[in-house]
C-alpha atoms as a PDB file:
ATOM      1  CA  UNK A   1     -30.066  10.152 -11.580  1.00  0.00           C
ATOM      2  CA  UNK A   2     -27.817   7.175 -10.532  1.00  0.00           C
ATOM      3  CA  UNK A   3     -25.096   8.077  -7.650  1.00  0.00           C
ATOM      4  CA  UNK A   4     -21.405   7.171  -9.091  1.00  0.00           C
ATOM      5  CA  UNK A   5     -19.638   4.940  -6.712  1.00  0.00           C
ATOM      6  CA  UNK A   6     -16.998   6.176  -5.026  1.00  0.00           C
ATOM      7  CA  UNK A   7     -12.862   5.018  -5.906  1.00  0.00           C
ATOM      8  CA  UNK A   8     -11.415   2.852  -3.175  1.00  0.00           C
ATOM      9  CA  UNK A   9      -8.876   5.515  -1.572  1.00  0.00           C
ATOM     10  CA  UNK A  10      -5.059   4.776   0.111  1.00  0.00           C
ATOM     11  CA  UNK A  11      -3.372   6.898   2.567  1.00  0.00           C
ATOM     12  CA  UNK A  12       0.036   5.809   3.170  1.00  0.00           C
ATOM     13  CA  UNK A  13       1.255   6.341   6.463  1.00  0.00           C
ATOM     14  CA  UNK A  14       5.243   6.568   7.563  1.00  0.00           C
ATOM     15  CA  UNK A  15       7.151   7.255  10.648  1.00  0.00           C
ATOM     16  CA  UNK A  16      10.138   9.080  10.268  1.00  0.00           C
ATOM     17  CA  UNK A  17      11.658   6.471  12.134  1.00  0.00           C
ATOM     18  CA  UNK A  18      11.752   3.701   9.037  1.00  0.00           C
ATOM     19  CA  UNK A  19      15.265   4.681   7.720  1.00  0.00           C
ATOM     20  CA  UNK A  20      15.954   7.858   6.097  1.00  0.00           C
ATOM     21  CA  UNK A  21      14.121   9.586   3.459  1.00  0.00           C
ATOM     22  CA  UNK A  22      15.521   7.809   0.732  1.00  0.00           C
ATOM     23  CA  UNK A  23      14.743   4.412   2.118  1.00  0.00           C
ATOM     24  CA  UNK A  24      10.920   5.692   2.455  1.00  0.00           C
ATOM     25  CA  UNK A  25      10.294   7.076  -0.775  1.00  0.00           C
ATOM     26  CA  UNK A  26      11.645   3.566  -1.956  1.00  0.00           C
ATOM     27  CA  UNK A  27       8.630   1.686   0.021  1.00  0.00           C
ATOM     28  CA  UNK A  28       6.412   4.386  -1.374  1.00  0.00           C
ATOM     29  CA  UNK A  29       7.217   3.652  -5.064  1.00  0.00           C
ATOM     30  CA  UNK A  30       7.371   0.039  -4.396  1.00  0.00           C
ATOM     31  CA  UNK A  31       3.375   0.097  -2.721  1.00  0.00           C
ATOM     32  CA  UNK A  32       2.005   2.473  -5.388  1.00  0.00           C
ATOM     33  CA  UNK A  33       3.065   0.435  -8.095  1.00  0.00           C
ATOM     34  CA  UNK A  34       1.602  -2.398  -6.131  1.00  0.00           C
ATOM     35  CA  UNK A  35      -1.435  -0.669  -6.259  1.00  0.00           C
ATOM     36  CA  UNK A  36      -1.288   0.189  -9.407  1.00  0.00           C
ATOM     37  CA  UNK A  37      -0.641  -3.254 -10.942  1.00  0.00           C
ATOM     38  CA  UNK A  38      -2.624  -5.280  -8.694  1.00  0.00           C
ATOM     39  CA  UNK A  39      -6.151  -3.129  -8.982  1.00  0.00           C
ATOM     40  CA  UNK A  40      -8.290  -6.443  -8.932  1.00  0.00           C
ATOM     41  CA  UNK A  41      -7.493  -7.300  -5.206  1.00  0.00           C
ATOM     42  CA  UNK A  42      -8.581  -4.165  -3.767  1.00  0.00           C
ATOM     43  CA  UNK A  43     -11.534  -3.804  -1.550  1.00  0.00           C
ATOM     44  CA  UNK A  44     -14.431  -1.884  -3.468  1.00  0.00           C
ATOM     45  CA  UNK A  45     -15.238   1.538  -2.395  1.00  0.00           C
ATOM     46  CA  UNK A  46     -13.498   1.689   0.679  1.00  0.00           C
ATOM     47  CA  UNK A  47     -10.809   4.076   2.050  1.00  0.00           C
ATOM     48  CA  UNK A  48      -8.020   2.243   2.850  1.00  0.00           C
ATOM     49  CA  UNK A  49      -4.705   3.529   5.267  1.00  0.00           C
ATOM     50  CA  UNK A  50      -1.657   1.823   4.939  1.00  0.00           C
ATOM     51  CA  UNK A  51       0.319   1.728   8.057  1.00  0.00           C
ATOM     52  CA  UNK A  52       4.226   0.919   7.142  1.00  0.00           C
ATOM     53  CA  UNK A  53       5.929  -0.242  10.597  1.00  0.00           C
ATOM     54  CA  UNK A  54       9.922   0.254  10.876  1.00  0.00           C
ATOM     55  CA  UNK A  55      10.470  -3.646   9.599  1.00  0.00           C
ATOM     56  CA  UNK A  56       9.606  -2.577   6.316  1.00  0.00           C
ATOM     57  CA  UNK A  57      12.971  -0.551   5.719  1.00  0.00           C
ATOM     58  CA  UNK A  58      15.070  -3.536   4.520  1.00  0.00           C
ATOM     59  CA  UNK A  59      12.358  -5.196   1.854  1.00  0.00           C
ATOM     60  CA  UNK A  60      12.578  -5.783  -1.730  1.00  0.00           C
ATOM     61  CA  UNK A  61       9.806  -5.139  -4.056  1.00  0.00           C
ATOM     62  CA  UNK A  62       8.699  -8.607  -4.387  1.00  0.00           C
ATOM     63  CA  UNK A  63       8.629  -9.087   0.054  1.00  0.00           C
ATOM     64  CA  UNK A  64       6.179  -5.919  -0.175  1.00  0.00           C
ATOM     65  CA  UNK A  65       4.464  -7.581  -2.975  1.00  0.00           C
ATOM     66  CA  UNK A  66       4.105 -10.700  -1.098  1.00  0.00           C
ATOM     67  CA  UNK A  67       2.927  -8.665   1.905  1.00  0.00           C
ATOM     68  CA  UNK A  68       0.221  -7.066   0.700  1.00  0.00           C
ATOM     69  CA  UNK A  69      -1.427  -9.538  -1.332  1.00  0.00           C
ATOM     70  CA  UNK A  70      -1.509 -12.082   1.762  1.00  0.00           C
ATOM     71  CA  UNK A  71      -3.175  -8.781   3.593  1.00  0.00           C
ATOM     72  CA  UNK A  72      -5.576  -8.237   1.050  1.00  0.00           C
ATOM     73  CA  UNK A  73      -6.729 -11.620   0.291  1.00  0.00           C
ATOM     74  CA  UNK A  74      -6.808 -12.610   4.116  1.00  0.00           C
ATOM     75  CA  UNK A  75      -9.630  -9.924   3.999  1.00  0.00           C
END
């Protein structure tokens, strides 16, 4: 019987220290529909933990876009 291959997991990680909870949820919408759209650029089977550091708190969708599409294909 052949083994199914496991997803590729993502654990987001935030310090309560990047803005208020409002400005996190923001970068959380803005990675998982990063994610979501850009499914071809993630590593295969691998669990993955996003780290988000206190700079993020200003960025735009398209900056965390940018971001994590040089991280991924620097890979």
């Amino acid at each position: 019987m052949p083994v199914a291959s496991a997803p590729t997991r993502f654990c987001l990680r935030f310090s309560r220290r990047i803005g208020n909870a409002v400005c996190r949820n923001r970068i959380k919408r803005y990675l998982r529909e990063f994610l979501r759209t850009h499914k071809k650029v993630w590593p295969k089977q691998a669990a993955v933990v996003i780290k988000v550091k206190s700079s993020a708190a200003g960025l735009n969708y398209r900056q965390v876009a940018d971001a994590m599409t040089a991280h991924f294909h620097d890979e």
